[in-house]
N, C-alpha and C. Protein backbone atom coordinates (compact mmCIF):
# COMPACT_ATOMS: atom_id res chain seq x y z
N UNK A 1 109.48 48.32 -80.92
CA UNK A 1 108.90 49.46 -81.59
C UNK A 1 108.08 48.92 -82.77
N UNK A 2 106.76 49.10 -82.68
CA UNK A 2 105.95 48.64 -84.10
C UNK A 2 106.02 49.77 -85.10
N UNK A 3 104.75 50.00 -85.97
CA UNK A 3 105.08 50.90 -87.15
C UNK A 3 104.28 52.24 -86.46
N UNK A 4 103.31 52.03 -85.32
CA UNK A 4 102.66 53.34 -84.91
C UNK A 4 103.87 53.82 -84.37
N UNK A 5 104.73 53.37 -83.50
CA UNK A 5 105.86 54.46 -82.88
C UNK A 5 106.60 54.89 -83.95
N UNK A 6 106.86 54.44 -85.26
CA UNK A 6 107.93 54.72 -85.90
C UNK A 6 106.92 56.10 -87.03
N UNK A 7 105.75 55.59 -87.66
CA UNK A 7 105.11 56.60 -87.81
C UNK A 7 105.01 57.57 -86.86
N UNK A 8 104.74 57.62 -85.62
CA UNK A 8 104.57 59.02 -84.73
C UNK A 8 105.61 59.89 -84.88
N UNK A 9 106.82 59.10 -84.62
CA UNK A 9 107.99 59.62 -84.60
C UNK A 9 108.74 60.30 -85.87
N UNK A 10 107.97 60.08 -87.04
CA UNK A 10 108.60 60.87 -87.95
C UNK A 10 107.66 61.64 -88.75
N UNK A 11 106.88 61.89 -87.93
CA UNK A 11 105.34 62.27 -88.62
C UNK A 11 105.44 64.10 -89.08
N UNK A 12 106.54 64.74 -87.93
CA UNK A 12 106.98 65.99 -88.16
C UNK A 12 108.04 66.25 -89.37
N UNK A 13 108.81 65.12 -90.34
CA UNK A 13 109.71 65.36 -91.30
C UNK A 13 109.27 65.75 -92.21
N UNK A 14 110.29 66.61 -92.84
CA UNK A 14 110.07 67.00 -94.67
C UNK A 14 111.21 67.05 -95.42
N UNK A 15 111.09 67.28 -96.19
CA UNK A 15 112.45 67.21 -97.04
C UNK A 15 113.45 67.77 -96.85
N UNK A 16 113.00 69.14 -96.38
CA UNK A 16 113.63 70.19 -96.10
C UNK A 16 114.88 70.05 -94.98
N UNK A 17 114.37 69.05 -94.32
CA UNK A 17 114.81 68.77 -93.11
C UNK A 17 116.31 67.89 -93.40
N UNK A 18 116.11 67.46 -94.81
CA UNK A 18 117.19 66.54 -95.28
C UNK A 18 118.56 68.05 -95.27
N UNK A 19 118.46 69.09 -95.98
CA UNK A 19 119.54 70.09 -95.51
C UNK A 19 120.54 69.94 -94.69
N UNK A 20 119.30 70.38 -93.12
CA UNK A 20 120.17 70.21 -92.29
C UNK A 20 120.95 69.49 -91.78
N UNK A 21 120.89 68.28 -92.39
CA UNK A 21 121.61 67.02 -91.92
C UNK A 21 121.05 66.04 -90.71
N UNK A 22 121.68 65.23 -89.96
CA UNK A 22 120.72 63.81 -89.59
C UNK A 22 121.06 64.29 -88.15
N UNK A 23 119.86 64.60 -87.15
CA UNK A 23 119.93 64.93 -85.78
C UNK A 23 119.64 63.89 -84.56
N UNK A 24 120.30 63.99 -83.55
CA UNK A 24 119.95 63.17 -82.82
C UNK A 24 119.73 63.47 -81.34
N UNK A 25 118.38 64.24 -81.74
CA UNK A 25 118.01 65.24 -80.09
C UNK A 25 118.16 64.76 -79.22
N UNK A 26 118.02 63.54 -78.92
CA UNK A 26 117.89 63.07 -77.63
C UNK A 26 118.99 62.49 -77.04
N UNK A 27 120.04 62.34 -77.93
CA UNK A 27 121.42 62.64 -77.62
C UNK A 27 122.46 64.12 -76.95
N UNK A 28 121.72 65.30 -78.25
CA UNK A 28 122.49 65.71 -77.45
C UNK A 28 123.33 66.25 -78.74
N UNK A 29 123.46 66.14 -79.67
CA UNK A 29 124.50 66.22 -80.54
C UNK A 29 124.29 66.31 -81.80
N UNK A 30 124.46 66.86 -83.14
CA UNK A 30 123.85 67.13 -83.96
C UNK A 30 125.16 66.56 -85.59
N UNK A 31 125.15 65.13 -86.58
CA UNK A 31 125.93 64.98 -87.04
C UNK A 31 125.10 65.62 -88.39
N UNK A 32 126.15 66.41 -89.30
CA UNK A 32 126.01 66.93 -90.06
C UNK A 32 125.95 65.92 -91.63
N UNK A 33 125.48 65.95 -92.61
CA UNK A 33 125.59 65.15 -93.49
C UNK A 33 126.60 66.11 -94.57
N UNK A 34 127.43 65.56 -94.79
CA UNK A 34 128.17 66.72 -95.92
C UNK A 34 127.34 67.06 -97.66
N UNK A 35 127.73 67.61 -97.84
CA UNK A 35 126.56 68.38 -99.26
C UNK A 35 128.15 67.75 -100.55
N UNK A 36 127.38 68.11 -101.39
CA UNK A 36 128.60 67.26 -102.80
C UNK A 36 128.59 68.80 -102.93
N UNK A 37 129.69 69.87 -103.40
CA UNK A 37 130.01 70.77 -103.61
C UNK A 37 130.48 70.56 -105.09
N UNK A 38 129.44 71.82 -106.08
CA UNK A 38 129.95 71.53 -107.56
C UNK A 38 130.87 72.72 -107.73
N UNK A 39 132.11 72.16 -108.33
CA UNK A 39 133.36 72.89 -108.80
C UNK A 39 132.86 73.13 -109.98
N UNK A 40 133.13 74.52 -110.58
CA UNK A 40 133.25 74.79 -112.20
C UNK A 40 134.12 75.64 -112.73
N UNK A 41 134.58 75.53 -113.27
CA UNK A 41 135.43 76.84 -114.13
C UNK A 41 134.65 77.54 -115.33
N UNK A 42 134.98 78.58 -115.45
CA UNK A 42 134.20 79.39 -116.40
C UNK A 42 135.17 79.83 -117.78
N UNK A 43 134.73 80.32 -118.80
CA UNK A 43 135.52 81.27 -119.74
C UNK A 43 133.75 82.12 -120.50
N UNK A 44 134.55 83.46 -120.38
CA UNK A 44 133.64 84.11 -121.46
C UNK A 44 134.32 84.22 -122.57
N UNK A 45 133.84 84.32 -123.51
CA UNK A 45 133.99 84.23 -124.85
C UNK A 45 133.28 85.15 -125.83
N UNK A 46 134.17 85.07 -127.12
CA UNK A 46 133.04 85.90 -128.49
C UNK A 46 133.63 85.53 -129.38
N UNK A 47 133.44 85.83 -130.51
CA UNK A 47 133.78 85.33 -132.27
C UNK A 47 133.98 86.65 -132.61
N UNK A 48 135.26 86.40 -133.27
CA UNK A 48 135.80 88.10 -133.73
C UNK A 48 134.94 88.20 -135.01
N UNK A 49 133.86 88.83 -135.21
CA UNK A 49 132.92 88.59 -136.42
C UNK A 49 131.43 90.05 -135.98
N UNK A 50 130.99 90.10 -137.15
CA UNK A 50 129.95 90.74 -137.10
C UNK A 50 128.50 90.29 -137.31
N UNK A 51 129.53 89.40 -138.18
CA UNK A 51 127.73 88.64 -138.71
C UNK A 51 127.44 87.54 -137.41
N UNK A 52 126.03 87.24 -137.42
CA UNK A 52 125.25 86.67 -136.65
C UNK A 52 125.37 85.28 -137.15
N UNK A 53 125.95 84.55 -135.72
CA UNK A 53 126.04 83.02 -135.75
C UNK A 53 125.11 82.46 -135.63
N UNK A 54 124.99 80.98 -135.82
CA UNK A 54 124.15 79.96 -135.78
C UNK A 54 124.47 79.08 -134.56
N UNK A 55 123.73 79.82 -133.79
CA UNK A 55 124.62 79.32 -131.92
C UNK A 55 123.77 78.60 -131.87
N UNK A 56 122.78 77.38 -132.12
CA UNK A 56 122.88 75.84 -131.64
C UNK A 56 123.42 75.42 -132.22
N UNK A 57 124.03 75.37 -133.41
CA UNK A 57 124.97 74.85 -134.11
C UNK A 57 126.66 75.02 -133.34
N UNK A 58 126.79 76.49 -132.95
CA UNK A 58 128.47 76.27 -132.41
C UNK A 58 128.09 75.93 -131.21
N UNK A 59 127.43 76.07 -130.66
CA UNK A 59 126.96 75.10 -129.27
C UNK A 59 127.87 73.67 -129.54
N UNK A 60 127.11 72.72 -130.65
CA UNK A 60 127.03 71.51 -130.76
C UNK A 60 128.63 71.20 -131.51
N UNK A 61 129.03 72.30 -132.86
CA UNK A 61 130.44 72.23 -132.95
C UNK A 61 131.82 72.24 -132.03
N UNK A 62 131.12 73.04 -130.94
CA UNK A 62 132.46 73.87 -130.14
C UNK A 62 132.35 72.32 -128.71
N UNK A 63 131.10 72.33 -128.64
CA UNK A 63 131.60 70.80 -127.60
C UNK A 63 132.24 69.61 -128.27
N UNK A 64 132.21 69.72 -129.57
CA UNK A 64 132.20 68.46 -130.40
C UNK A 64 133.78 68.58 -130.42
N UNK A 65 134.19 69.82 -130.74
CA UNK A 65 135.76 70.25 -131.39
C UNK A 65 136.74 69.99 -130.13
N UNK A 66 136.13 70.08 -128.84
CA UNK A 66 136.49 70.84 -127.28
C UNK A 66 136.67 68.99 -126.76
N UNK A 67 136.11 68.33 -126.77
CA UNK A 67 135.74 67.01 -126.28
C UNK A 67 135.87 66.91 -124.33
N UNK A 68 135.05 67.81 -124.15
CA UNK A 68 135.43 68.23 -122.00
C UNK A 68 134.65 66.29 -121.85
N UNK A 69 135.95 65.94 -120.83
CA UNK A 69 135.76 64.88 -120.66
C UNK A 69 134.77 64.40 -119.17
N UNK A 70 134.14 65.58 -118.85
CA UNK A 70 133.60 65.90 -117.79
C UNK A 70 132.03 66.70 -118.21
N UNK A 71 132.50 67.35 -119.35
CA UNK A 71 130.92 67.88 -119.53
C UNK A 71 131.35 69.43 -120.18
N UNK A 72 130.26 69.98 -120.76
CA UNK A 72 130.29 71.40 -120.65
C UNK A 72 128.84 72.48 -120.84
N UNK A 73 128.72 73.04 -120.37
CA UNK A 73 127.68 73.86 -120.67
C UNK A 73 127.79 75.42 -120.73
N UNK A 74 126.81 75.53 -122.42
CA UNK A 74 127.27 76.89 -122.70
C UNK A 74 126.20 78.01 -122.41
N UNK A 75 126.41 78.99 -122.34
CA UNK A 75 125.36 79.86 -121.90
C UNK A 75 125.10 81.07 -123.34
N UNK A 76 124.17 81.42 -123.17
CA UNK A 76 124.16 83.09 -124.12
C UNK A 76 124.06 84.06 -122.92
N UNK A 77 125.00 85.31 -123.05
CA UNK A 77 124.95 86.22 -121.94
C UNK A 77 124.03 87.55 -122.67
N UNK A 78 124.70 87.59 -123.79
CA UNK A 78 124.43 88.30 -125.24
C UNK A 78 124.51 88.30 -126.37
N UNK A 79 124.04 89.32 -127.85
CA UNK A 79 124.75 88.64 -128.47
C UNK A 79 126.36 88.57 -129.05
N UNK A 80 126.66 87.16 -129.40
CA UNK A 80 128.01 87.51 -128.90
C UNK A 80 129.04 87.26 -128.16
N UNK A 81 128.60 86.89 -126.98
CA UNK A 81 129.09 86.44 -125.78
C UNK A 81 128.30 85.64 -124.58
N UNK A 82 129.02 84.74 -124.48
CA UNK A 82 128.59 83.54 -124.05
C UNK A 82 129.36 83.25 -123.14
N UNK A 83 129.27 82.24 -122.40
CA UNK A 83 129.70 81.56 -121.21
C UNK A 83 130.14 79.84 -121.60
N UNK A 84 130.75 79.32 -121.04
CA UNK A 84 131.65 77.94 -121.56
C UNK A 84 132.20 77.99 -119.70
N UNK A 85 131.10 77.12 -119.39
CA UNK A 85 131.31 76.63 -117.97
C UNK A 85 132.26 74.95 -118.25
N UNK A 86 132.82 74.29 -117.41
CA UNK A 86 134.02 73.43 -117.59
C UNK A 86 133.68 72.60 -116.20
N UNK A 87 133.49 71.77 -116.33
CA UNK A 87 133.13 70.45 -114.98
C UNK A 87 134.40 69.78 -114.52
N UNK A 88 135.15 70.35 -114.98
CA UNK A 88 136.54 69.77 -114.94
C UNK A 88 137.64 70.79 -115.50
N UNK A 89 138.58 71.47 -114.76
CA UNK A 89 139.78 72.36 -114.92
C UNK A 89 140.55 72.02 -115.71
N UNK A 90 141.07 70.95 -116.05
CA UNK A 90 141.76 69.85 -117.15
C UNK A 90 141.39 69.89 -118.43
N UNK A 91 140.24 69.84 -118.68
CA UNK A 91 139.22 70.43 -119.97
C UNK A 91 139.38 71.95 -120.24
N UNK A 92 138.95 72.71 -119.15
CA UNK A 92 138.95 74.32 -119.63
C UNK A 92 140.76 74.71 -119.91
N UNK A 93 141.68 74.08 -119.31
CA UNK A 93 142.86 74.47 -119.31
C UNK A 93 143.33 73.96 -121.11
N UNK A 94 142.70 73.07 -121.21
CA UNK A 94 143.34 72.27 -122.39
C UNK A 94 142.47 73.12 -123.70
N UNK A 95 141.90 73.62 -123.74
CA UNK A 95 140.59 74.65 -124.47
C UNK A 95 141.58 76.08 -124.56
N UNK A 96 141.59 76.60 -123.38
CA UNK A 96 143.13 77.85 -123.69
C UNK A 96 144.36 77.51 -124.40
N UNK A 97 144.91 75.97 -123.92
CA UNK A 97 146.33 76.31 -124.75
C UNK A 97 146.14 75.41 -126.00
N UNK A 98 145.20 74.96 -126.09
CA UNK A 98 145.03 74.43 -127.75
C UNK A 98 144.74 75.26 -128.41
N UNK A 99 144.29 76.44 -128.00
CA UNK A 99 143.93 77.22 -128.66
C UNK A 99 144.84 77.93 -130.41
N UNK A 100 144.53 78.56 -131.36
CA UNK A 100 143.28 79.41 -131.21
C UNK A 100 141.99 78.40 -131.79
N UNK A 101 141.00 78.98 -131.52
CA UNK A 101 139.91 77.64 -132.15
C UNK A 101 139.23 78.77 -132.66
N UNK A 102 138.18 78.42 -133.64
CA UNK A 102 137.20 79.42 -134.61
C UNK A 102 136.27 78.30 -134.95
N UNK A 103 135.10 78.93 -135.25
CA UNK A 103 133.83 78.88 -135.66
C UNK A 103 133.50 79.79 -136.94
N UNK A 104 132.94 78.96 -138.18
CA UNK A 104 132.79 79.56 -139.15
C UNK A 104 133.39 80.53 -139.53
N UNK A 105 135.12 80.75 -139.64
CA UNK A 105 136.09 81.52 -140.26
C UNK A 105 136.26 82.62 -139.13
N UNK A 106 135.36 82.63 -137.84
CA UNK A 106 135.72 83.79 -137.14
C UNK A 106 136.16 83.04 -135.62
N UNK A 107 137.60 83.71 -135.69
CA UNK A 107 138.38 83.66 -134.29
C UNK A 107 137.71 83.58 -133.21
N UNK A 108 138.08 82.73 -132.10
CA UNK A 108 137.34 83.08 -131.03
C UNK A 108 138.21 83.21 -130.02
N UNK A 109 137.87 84.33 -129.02
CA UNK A 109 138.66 84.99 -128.39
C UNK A 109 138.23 84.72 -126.96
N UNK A 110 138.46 84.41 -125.87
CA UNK A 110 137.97 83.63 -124.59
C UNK A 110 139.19 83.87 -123.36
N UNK A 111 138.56 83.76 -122.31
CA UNK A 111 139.18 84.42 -121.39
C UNK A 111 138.86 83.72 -119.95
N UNK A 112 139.19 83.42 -118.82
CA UNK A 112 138.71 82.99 -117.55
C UNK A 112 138.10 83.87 -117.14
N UNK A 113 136.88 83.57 -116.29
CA UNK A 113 135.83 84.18 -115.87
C UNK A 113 136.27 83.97 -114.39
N UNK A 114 136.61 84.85 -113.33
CA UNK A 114 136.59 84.65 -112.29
C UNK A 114 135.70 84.78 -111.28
N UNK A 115 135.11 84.41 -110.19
CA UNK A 115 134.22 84.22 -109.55
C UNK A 115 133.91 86.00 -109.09
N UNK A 116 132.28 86.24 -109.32
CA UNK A 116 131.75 87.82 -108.48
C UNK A 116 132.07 88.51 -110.11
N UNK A 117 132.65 87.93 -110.86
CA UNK A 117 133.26 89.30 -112.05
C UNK A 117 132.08 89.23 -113.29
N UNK A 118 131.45 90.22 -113.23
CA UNK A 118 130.66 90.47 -114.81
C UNK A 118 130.98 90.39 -116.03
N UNK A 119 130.58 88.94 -116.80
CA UNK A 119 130.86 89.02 -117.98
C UNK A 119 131.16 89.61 -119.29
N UNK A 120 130.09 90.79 -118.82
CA UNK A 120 129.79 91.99 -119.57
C UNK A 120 130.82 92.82 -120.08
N UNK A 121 131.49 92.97 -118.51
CA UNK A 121 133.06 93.87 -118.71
C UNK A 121 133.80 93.19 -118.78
N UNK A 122 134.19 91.99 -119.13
CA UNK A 122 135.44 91.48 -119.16
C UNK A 122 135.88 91.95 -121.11
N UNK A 123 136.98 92.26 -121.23
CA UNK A 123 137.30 93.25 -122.34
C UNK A 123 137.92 91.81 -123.05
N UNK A 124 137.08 91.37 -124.20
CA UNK A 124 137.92 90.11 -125.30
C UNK A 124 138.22 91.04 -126.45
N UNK A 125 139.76 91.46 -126.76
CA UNK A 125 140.71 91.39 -127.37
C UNK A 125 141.97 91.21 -127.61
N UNK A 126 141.96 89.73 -127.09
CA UNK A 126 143.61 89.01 -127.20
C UNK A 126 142.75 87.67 -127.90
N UNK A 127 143.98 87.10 -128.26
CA UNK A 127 144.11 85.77 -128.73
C UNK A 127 145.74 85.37 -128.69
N UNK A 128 145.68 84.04 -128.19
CA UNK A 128 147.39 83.32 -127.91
C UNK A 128 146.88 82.32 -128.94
N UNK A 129 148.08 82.02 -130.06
CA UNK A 129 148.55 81.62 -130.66
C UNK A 129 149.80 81.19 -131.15
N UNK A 130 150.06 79.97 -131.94
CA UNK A 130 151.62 79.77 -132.45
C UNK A 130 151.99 80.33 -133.53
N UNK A 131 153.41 81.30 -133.26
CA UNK A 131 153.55 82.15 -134.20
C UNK A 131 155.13 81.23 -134.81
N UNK A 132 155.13 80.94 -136.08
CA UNK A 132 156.49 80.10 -136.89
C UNK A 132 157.23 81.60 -136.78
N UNK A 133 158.41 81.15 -137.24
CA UNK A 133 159.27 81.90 -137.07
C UNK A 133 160.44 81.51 -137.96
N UNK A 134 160.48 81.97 -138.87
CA UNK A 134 161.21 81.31 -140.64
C UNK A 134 162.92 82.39 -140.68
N UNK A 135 163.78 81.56 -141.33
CA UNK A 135 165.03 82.25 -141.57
C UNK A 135 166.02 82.68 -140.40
N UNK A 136 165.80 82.05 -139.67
CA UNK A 136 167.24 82.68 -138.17
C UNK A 136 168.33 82.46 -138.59
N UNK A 137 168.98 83.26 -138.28
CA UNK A 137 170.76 82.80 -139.12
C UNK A 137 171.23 82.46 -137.60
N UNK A 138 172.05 80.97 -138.33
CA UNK A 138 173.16 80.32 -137.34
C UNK A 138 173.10 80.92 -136.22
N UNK A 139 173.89 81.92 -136.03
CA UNK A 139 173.86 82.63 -134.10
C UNK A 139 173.24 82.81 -133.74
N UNK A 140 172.18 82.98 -134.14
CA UNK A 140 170.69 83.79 -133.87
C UNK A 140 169.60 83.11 -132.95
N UNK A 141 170.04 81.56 -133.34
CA UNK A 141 168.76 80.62 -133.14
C UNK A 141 169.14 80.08 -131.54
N UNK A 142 168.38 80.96 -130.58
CA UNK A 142 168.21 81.28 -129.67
C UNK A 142 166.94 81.02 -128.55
N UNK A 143 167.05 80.94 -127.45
CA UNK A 143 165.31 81.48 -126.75
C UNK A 143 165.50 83.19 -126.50
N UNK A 144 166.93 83.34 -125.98
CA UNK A 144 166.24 84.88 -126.21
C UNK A 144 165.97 85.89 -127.17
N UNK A 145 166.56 85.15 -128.38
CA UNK A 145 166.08 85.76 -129.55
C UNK A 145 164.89 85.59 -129.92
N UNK A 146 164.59 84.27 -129.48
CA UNK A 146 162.68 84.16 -130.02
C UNK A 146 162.27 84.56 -129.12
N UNK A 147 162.47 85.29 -128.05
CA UNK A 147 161.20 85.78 -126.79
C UNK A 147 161.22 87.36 -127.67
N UNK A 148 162.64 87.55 -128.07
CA UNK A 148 162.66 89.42 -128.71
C UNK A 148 161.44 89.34 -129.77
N UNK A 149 161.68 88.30 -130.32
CA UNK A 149 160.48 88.14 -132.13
C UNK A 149 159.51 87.90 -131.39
N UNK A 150 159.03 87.05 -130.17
CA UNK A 150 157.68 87.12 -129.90
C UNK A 150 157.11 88.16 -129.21
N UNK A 151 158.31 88.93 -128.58
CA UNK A 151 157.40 90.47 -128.24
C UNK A 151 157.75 91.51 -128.98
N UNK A 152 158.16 91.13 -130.15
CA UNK A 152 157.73 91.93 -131.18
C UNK A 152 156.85 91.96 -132.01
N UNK A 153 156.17 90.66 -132.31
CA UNK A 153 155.29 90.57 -133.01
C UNK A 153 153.64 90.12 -131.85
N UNK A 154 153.94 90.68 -130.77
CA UNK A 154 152.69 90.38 -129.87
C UNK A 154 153.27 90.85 -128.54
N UNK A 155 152.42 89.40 -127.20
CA UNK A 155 153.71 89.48 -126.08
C UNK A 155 153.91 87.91 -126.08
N UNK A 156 155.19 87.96 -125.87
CA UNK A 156 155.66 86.86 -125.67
C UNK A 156 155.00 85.85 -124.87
N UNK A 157 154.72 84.24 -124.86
CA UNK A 157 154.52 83.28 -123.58
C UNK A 157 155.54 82.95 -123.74
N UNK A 158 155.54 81.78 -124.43
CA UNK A 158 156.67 80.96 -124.20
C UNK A 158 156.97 80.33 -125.72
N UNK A 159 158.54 79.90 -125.54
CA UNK A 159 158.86 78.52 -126.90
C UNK A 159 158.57 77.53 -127.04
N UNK A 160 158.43 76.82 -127.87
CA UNK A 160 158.06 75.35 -127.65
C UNK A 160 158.97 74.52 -127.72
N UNK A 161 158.85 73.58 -126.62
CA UNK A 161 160.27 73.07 -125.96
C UNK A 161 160.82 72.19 -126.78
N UNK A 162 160.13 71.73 -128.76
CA UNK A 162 160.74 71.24 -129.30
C UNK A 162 161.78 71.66 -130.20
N UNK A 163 161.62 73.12 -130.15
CA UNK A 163 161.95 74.25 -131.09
C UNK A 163 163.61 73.91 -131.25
N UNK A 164 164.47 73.05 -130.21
CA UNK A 164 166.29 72.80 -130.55
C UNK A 164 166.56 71.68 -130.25
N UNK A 165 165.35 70.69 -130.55
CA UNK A 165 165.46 69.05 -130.21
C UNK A 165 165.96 68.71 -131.54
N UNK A 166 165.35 69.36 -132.33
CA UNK A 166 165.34 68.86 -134.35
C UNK A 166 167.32 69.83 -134.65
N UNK A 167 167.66 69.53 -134.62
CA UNK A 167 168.76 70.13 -135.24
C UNK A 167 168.91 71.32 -136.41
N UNK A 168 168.13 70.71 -137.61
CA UNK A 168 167.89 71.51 -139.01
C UNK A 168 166.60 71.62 -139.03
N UNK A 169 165.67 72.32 -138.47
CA UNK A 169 164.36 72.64 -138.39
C UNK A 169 164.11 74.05 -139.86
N UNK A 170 163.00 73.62 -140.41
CA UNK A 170 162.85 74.72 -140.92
C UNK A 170 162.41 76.39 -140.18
N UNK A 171 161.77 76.05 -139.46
CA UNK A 171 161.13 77.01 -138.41
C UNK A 171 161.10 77.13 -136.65
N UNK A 172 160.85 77.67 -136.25
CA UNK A 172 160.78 77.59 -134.51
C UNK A 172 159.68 77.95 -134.61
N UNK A 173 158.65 77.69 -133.33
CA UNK A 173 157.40 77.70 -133.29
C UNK A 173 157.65 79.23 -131.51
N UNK A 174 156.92 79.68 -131.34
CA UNK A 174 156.59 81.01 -130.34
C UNK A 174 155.19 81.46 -129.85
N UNK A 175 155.19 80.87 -128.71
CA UNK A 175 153.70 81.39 -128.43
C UNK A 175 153.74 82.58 -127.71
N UNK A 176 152.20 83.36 -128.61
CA UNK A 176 152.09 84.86 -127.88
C UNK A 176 151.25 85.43 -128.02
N UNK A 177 150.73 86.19 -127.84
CA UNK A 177 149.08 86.96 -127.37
C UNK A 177 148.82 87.76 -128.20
N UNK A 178 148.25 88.12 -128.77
CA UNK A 178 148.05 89.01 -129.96
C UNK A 178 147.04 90.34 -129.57
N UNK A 179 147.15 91.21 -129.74
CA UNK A 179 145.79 92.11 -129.83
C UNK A 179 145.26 92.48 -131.13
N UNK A 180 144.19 91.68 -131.23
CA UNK A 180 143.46 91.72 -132.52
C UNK A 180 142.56 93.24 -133.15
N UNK A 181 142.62 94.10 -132.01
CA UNK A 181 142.81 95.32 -132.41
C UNK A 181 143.75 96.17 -133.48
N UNK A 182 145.16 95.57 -133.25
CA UNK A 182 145.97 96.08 -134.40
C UNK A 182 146.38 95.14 -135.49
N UNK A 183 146.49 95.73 -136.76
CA UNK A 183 146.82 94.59 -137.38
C UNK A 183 148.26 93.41 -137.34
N UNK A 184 148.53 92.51 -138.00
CA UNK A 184 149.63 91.29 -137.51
C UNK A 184 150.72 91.85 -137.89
N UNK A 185 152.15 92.11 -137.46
CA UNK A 185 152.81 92.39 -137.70
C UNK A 185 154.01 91.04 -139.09
């Protein structure tokens, strides 16, 4: 085969053709090339605040604070609310329970974005946080006593599993969801 057969023979290709994957008509049989499929996770988000941020700036703070070891990219949907796409699940997961995080004195309140769902309506007023928990008398110092104080003062998640490692602790630590609608109890 010189270069005129090999030119003739591919004289009908285009790029396009790269898609469909690598054919072999005259076989008979058609092998597919597999495509790299991009995974992302999402969160929408907002800043419990009125005043108007300086969003290339929390752009550049909130990746800086966040460190996604994979990447991140943020979006504006409105103002207000934004998008915090995650190249890596490990990153967006570690962004929820480190949480709460803020930008210029105002809370930020963030949520998973699930696939088909409008940002628009997704309703941000919670925030999970660690709530201390000061003065338990002797009998008291409990998990089901701290799940009662954490759904009393929010809803309960969970304790933190160091909370009866320390013996004489000043405090127990309680994580729980807040609705920033009412005030803190």
């Amino acid at each position: 085969m010189d270069v005129r057969d090999i030119t003739a023979s591919t004289a009908g290709m285009s790029l396009d053709d790269e898609e469909l994957g690598v054919r072999f008509e005259d076989e008979g049989y058609t092998i597919a090339v597999p495509q790299q499929e991009r995974h992302t996770w999402t969160l929408v988000g907002r800043f419990l605040t009125d005043r108007i941020l300086k969003v290339e700036v929390m752009k550049r703070v909130m990746a800086s604070a966040w460190r996604p070891l994979m990447g991140i990219e943020i979006t504006d949907v409105s103002p207000n609310l934004y998008l915090f796409t995650f190249f890596d699940e490990t990153d967006m997961r570690r962004v929820l329970e480190e949480g709460p995080w803020a930008f210029e004195n105002a809370t930020f309140l963030c949520q998973v974005l699930n696939n088909g769902e409008d940002p628009t309506q997704v309703i941000l007023n919670t925030v999970d946080f660690w709530l201390q928990v000061y003065d338990i008398p002797l009998g008291y110092r409990t998990v089901k006593v701290l799940e009662r104080i954490g759904d009393f003062a929010g809803l309960f998640l969970r304790c933190d599993e160091r909370n009866f490692e320390r013996p004489w602790t000043s405090f127990y630590r309680v994580r729980i969801t807040h609705d920033v609608s009412v005030p803190l109890k």
